[in-house]
Protein backbone atom coordinates (compact mmCIF):
# COMPACT_ATOMS: atom_id res chain seq x y z
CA UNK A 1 -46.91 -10.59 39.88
CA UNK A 2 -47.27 -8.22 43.28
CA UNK A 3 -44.03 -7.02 44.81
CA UNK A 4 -43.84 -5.62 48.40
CA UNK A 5 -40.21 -4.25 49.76
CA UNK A 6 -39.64 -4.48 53.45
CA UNK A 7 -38.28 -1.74 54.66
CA UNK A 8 -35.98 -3.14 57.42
CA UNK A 9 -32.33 -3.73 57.04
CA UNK A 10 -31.71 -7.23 56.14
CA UNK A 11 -30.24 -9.98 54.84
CA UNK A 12 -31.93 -13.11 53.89
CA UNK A 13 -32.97 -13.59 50.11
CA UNK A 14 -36.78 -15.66 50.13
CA UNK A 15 -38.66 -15.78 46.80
CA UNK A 16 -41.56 -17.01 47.33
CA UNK A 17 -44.64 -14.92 48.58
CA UNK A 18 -48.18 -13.89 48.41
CA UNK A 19 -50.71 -11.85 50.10
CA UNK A 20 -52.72 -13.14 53.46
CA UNK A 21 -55.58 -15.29 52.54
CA UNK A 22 -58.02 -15.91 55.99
CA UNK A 23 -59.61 -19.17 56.57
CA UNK A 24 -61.80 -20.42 59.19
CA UNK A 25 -61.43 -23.50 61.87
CA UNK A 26 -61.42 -26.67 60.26
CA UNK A 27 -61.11 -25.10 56.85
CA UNK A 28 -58.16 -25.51 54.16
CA UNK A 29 -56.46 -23.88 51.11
CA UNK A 30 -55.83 -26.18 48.29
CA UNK A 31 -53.11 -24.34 47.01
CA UNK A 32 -50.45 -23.12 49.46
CA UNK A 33 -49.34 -19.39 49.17
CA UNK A 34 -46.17 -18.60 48.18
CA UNK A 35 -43.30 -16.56 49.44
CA UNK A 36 -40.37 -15.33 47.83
CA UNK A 37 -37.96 -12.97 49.47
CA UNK A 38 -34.32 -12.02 47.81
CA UNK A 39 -31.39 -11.76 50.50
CA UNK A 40 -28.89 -9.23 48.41
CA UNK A 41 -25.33 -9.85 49.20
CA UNK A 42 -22.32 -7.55 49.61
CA UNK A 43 -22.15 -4.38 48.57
CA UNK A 44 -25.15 -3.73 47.49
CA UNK A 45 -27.06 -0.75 48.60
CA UNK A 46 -31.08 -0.76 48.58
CA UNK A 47 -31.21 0.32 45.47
CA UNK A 48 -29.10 -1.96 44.07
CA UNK A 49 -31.07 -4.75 45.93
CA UNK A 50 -34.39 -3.64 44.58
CA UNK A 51 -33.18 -3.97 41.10
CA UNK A 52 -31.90 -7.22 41.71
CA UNK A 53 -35.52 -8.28 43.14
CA UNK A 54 -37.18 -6.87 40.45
CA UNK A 55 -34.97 -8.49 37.56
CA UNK A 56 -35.05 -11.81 39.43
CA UNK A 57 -39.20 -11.46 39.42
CA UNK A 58 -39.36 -10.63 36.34
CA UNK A 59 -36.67 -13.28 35.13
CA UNK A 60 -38.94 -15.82 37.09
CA UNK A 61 -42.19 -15.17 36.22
CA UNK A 62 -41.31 -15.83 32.49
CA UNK A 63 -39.71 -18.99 33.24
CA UNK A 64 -43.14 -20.15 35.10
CA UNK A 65 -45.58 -18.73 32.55
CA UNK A 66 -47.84 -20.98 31.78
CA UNK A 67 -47.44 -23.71 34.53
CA UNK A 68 -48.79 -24.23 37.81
CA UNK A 69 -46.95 -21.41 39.50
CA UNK A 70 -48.19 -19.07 37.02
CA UNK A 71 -49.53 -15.95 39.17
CA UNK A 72 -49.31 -17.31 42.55
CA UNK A 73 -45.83 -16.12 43.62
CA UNK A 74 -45.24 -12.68 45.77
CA UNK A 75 -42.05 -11.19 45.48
CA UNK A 76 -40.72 -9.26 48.84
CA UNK A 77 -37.00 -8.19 49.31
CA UNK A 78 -35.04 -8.28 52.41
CA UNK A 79 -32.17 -5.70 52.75
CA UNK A 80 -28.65 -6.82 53.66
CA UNK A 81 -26.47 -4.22 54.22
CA UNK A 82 -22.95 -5.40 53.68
CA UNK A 83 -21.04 -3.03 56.22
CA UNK A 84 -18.36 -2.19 53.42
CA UNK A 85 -16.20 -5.30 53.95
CA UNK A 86 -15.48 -6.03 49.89
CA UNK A 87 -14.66 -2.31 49.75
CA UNK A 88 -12.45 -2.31 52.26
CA UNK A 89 -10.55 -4.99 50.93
CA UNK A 90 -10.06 -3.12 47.91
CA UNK A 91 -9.48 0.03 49.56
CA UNK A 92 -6.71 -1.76 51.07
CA UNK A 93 -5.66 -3.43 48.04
CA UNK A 94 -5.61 0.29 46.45
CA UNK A 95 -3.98 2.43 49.08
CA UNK A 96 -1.29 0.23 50.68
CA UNK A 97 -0.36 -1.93 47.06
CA UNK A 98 -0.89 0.80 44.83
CA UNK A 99 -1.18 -1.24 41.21
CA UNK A 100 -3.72 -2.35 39.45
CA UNK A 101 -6.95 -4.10 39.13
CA UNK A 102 -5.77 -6.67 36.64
CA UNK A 103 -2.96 -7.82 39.40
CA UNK A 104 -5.76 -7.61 42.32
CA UNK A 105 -7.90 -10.55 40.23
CA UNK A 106 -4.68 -12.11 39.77
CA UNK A 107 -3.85 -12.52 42.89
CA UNK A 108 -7.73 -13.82 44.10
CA UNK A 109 -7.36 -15.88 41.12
CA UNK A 110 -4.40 -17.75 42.36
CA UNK A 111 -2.37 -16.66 39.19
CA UNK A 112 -0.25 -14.67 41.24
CA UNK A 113 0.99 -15.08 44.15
CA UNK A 114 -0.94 -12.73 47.02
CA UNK A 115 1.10 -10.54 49.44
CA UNK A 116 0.91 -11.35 52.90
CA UNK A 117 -0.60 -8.09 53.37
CA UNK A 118 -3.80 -8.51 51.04
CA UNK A 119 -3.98 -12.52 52.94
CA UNK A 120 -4.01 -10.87 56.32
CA UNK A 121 -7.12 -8.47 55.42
CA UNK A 122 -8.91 -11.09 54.01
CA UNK A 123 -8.65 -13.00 56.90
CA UNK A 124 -9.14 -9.70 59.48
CA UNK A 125 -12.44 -9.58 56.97
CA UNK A 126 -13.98 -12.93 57.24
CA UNK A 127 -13.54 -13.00 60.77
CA UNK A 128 -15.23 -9.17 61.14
CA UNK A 129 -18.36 -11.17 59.12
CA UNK A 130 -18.28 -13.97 60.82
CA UNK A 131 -18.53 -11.99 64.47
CA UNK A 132 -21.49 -9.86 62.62
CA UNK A 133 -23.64 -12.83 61.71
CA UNK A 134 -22.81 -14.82 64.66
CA UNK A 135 -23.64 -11.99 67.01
CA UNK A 136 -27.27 -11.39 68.68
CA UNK A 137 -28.19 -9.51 64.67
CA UNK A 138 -31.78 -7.73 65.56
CA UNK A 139 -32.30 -7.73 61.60
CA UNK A 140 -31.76 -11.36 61.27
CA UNK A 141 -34.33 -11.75 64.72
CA UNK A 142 -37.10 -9.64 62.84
CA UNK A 143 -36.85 -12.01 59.62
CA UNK A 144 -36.88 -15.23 61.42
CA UNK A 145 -40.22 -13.70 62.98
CA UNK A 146 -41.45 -13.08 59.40
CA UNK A 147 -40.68 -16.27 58.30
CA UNK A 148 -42.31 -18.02 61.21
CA UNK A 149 -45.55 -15.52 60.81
CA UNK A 150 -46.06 -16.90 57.31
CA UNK A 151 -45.21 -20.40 57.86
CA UNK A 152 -47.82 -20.51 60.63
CA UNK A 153 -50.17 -19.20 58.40
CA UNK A 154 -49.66 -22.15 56.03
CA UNK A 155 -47.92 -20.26 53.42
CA UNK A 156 -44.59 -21.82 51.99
CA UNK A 157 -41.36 -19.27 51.94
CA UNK A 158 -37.83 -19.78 50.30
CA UNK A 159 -35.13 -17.88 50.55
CA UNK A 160 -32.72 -17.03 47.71
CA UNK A 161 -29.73 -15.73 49.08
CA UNK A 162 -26.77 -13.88 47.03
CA UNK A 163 -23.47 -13.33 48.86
CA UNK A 164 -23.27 -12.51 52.06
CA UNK A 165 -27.09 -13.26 52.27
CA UNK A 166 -26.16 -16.88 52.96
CA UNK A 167 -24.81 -16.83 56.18
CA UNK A 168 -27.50 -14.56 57.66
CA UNK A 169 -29.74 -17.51 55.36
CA UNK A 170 -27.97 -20.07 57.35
CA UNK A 171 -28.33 -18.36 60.64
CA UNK A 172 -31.94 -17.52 60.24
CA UNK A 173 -32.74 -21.25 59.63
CA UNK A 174 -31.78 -22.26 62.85
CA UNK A 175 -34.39 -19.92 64.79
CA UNK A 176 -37.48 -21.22 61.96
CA UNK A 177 -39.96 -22.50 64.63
CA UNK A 178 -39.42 -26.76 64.21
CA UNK A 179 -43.38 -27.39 63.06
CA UNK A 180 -42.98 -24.97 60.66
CA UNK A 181 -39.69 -26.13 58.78
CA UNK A 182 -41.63 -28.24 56.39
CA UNK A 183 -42.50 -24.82 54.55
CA UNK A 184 -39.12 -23.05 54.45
CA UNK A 185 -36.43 -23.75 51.88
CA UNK A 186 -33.51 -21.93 50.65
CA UNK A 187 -31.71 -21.55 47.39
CA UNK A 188 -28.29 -20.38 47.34
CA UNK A 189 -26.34 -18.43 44.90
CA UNK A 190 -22.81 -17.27 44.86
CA UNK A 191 -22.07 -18.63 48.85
CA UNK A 192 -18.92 -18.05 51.15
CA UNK A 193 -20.39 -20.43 53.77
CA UNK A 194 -19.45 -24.02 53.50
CA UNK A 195 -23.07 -25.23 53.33
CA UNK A 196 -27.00 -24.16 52.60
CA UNK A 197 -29.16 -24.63 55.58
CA UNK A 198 -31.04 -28.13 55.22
CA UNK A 199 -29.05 -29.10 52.04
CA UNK A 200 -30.62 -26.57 49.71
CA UNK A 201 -28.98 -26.22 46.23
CA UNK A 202 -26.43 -23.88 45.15
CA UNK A 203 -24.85 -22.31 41.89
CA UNK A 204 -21.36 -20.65 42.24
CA UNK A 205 -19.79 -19.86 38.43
CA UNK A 206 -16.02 -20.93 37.82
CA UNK A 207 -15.60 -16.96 36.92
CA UNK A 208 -16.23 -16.00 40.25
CA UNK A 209 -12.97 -14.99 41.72
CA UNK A 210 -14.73 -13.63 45.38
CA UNK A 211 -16.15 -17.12 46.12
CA UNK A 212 -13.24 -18.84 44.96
CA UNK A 213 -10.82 -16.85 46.96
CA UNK A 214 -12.53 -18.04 50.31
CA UNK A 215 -11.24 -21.58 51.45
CA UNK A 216 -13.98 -23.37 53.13
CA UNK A 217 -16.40 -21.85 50.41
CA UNK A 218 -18.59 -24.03 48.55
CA UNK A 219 -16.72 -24.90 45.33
CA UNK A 220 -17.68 -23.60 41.79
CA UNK A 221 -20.00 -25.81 39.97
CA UNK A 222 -20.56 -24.53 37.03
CA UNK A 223 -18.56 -22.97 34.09
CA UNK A 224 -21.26 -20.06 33.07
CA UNK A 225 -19.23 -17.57 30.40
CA UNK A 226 -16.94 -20.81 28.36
CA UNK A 227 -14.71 -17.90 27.49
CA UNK A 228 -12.97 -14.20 28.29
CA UNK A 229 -15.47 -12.79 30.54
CA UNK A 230 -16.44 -9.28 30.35
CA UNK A 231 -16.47 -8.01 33.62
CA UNK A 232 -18.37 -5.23 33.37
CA UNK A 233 -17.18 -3.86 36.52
CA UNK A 234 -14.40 -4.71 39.41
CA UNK A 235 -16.68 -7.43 40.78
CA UNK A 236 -18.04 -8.66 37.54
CA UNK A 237 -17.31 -12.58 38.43
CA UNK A 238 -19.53 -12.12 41.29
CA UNK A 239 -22.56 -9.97 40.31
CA UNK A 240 -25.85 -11.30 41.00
CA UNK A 241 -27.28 -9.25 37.41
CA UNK A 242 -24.16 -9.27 35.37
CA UNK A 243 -22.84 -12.48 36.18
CA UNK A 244 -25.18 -14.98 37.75
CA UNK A 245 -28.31 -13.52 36.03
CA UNK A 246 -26.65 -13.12 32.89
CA UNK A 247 -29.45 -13.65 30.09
CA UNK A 248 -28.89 -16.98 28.11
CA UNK A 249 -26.10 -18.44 30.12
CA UNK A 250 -26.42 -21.58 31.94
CA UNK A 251 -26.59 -19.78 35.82
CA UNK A 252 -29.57 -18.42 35.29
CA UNK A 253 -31.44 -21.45 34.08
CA UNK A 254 -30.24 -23.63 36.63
CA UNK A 255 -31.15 -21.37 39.35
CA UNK A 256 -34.57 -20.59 38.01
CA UNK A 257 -34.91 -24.13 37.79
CA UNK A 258 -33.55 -24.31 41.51
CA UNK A 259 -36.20 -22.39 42.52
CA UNK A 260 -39.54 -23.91 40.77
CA UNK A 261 -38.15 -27.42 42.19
CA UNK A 262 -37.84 -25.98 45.49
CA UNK A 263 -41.43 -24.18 45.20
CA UNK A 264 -42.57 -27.24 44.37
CA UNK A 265 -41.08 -30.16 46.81
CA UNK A 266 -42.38 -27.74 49.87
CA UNK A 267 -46.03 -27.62 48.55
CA UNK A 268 -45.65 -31.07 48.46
CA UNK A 269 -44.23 -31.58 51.62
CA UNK A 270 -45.48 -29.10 53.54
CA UNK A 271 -46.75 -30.53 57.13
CA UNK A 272 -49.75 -28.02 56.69
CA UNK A 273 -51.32 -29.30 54.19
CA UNK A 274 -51.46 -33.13 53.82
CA UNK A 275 -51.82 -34.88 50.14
CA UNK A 276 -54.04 -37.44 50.25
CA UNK A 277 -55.50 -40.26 48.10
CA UNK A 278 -58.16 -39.36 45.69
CA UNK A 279 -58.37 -41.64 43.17
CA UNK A 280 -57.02 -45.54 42.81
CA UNK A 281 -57.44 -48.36 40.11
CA UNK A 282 -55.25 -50.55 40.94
CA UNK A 283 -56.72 -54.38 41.59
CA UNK A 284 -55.30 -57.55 42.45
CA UNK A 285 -55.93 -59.52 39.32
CA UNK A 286 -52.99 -60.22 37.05
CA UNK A 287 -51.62 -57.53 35.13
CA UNK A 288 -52.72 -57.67 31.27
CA UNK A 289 -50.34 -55.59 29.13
CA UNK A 290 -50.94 -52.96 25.72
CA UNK A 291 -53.77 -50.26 25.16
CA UNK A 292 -55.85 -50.52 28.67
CA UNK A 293 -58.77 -47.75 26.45
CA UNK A 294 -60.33 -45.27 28.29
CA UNK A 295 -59.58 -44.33 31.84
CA UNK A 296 -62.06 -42.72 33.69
CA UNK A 297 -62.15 -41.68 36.84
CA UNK A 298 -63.89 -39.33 39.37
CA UNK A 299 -62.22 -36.61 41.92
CA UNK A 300 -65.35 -36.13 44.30
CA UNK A 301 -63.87 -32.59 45.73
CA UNK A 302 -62.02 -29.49 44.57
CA UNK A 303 -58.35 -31.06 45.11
CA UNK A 304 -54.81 -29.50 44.32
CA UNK A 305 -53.31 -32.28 42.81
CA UNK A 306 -49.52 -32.83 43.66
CA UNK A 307 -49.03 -36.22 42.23
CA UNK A 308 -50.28 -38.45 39.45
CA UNK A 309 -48.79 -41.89 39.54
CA UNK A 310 -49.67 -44.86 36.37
CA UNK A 311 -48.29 -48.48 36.26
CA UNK A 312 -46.41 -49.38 33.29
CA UNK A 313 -44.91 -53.16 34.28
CA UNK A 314 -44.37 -53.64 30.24
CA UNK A 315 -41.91 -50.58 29.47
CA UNK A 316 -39.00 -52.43 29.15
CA UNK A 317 -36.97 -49.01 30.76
CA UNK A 318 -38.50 -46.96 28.62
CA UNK A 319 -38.05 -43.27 30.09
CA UNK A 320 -41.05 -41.27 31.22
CA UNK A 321 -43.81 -40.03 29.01
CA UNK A 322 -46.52 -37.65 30.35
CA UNK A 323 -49.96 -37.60 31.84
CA UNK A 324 -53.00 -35.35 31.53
CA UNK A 325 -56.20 -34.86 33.21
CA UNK A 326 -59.41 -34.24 30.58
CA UNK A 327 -62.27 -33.30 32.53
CA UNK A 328 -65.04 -34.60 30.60
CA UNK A 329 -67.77 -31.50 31.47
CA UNK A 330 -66.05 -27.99 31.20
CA UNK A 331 -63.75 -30.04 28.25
CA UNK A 332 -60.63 -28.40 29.86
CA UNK A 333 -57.32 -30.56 29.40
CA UNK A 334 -54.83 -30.05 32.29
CA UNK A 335 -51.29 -30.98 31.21
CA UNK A 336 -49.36 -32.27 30.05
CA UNK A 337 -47.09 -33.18 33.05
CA UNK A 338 -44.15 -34.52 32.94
CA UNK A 339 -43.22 -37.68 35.06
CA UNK A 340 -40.16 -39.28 36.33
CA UNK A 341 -39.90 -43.03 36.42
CA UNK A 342 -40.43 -45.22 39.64
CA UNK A 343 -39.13 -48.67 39.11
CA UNK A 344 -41.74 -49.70 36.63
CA UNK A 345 -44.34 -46.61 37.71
CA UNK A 346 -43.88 -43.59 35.71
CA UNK A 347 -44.80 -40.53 38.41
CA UNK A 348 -45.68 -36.90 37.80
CA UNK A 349 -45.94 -33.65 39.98
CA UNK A 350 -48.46 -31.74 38.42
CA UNK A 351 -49.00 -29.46 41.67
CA UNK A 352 -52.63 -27.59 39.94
CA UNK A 353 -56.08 -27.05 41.45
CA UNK A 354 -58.64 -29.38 39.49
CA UNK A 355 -62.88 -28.97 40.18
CA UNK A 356 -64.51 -31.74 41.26
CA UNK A 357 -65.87 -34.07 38.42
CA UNK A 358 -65.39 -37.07 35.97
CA UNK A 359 -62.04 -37.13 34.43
CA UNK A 360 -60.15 -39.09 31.67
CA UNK A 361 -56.65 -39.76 32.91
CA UNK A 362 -54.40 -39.54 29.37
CA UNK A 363 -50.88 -41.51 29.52
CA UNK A 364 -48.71 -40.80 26.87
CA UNK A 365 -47.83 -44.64 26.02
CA UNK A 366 -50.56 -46.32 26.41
CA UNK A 367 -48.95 -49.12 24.76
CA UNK A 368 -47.15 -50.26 27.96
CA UNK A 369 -49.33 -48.64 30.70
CA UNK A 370 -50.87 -52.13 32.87
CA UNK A 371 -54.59 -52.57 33.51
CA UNK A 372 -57.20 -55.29 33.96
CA UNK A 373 -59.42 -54.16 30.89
CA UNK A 374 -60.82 -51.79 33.32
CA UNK A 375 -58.62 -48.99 32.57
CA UNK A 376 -55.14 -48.45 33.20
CA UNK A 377 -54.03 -48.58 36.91
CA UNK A 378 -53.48 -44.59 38.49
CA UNK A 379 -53.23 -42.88 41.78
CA UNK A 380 -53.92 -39.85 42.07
CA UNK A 381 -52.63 -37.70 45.27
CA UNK A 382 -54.06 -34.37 46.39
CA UNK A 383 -54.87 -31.53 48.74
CA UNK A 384 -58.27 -31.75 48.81
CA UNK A 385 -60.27 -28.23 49.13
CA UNK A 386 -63.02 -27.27 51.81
């Protein structure tokens, strides 16, 4: 795992990076590198950030262990500094109300009903924010520089953005260079903005009372405590460590997850580096159903494979087993992967470099996988490696 902090003021929250690899004219990397940065949101103060980078690494890197992100992924954070507005808010809340805390997340809550006072700073707030992000931002300039530099160099960069760290996320989209898109994604937690630049997904907890107090916010869509929460602090509901990150509940899985499928889906589609056909059995004879035997089949080049693809006309619906790749001289088994059905195809994304050679392509029905008595019938899809 390598971490590098960038020491400009900023906003944008991209996981997915690693150091500059140089290649030649003509020549290609099989695997494209990966760029992560995290976009803090409000209130946060560099140190605060970097611990948030450093859990979500750390979080991350045990939730890839042992797949085919294992050890590619550099981790680089991306300072937002949140100008004080959620502190002003309760500054005001504090000075001009004078109660307490419990009312304050009553009143964001909805439980209460909020003075006109407390509505009128919220609104003098978003607006403020709004203006800031909208405006000519030379931070937000600088990263949509960085994010260009790396795309162009056929690395792939996502963005995981906290807070705040959404709109400058949103923003900074618009100014990725247009041949370069392909490679950029973003991943959205806790947003006030009413979307995620290119349709990315997003995980905002019921318990959240800052999100949910903002009317054109995305809604909550998840429930991530089932219970009392324990705020730890005033803005408990809307922590990135204590409430989104919160070990064993179900934000932090799904926005792990959010992240490995969006890792994933841009090496795959990323314009820079085109999968191609490598291997296929398929043959116009009729298809013959059960136990097609052996399959064996040969990937002429170093490849990165990003999808494995076997015909199985005789499932009857039967959901998605696996497939493997045995390569039948270093005897190393890659896989299992697990696959996805495609009207009677059952389609994998294993997204791993393979050596050239002769391999044995395992299904994990071979009951109901077609053939010809020639094997079953696979495609095999690749980067291929020069």
């Amino acid at each position: 795992m390598k971490i590098q902090w960038i020491p400009h003021i900023v906003l944008l929250v991209t996981f997915l990076a690693m150091s500059g690899v140089a290649y030649g004219e003509g020549e290609q990397q099989c695997q494209p590198e990966v760029v992560v940065f995290f976009g803090n949101g409000v209130w946060n103060d560099v140190e605060n950030t970097k611990a948030s980078t450093f859990l979500l690494a750390d979080r991350l890197e045990a939730h890839i262990s042992g797949t085919n992100l294992d050890d590619i992924i550099t981790y680089k954070l991306a300072h937002n500094p949140s100008e004080g507005y959620l502190e002003d808010l309760l500054e005001t809340f504090e000075q001009d109300l004078q109660t307490s805390y419990s009312l304050f997340w009553n009143y964001l809550a909805d439980w209460d009903i909020m003075p006109d006072l407390l509505q009128d700073k919220i609104i003098e707030i978003a607006n403020e924010v709004d203006a800031a992000v909208v405006s000519a931002n030379p931070s937000v300039q600088e990263h949509i520089e960085q994010y260009n530099t790396y795309l162009s160099e056929g690395k792939t960069v996502v963005l995981v953005a906290h807070s705040q760290g959404n709109l400058y996320g949103n923003i900074a989209y618009l100014g990725i260079d247009p041949q370069y898109i392909d490679g950029f994604g973003m991943v959205s937690v806790a947003n006030p903005d009413s979307y995620v630049a290119d349709g990315g997904p997003y995980t905002t907890i019921d318990e959240d009372f800052i999100i949910g107090s903002i009317p054109l916010a995305l809604p909550p869509n998840l429930d991530n405590f089932f219970g009392p929460l324990n705020w730890g602090d005033i803005w408990g509901g809307h922590s990135f460590i204590k409430s989104y990150m919160a070990s064993g509940h179900e934000a932090e899985t799904k926005i792990l997850n959010d992240i490995v499928t969006m890792i994933n889906e841009l090496i795959t589609s990323n314009g820079g580096t085109e999968a191609i056909e490598l291997v296929n059995t398929y043959n116009p004879l009729s298809v013959v159903c059960g136990n097609p035997g052996t399959t064996l089949v040969t990937i002429s080049q170093d490849a990165y494979i990003t999808e494995i693809l076997t015909y199985h006309w005789c499932d009857e619906g039967q959901p998605a087993g696996t497939h493997s790749l045995y390569n039948s001289t270093s005897l190393l088994m890659y896989g299992p992967f697990s696959g996805t059905t495609d009207f009677r195809s059952w389609v994998s994304y294993p997204n791993t470099n393979v050596p050239a050679g002769n391999y044995e392509v395992i299904d994990s029905e071979p009951n109901t996988w077609s053939h010809t008595y020639g094997g079953g019938f696979v495609i095999i899809k690749g980067i291929v490696c020069y």
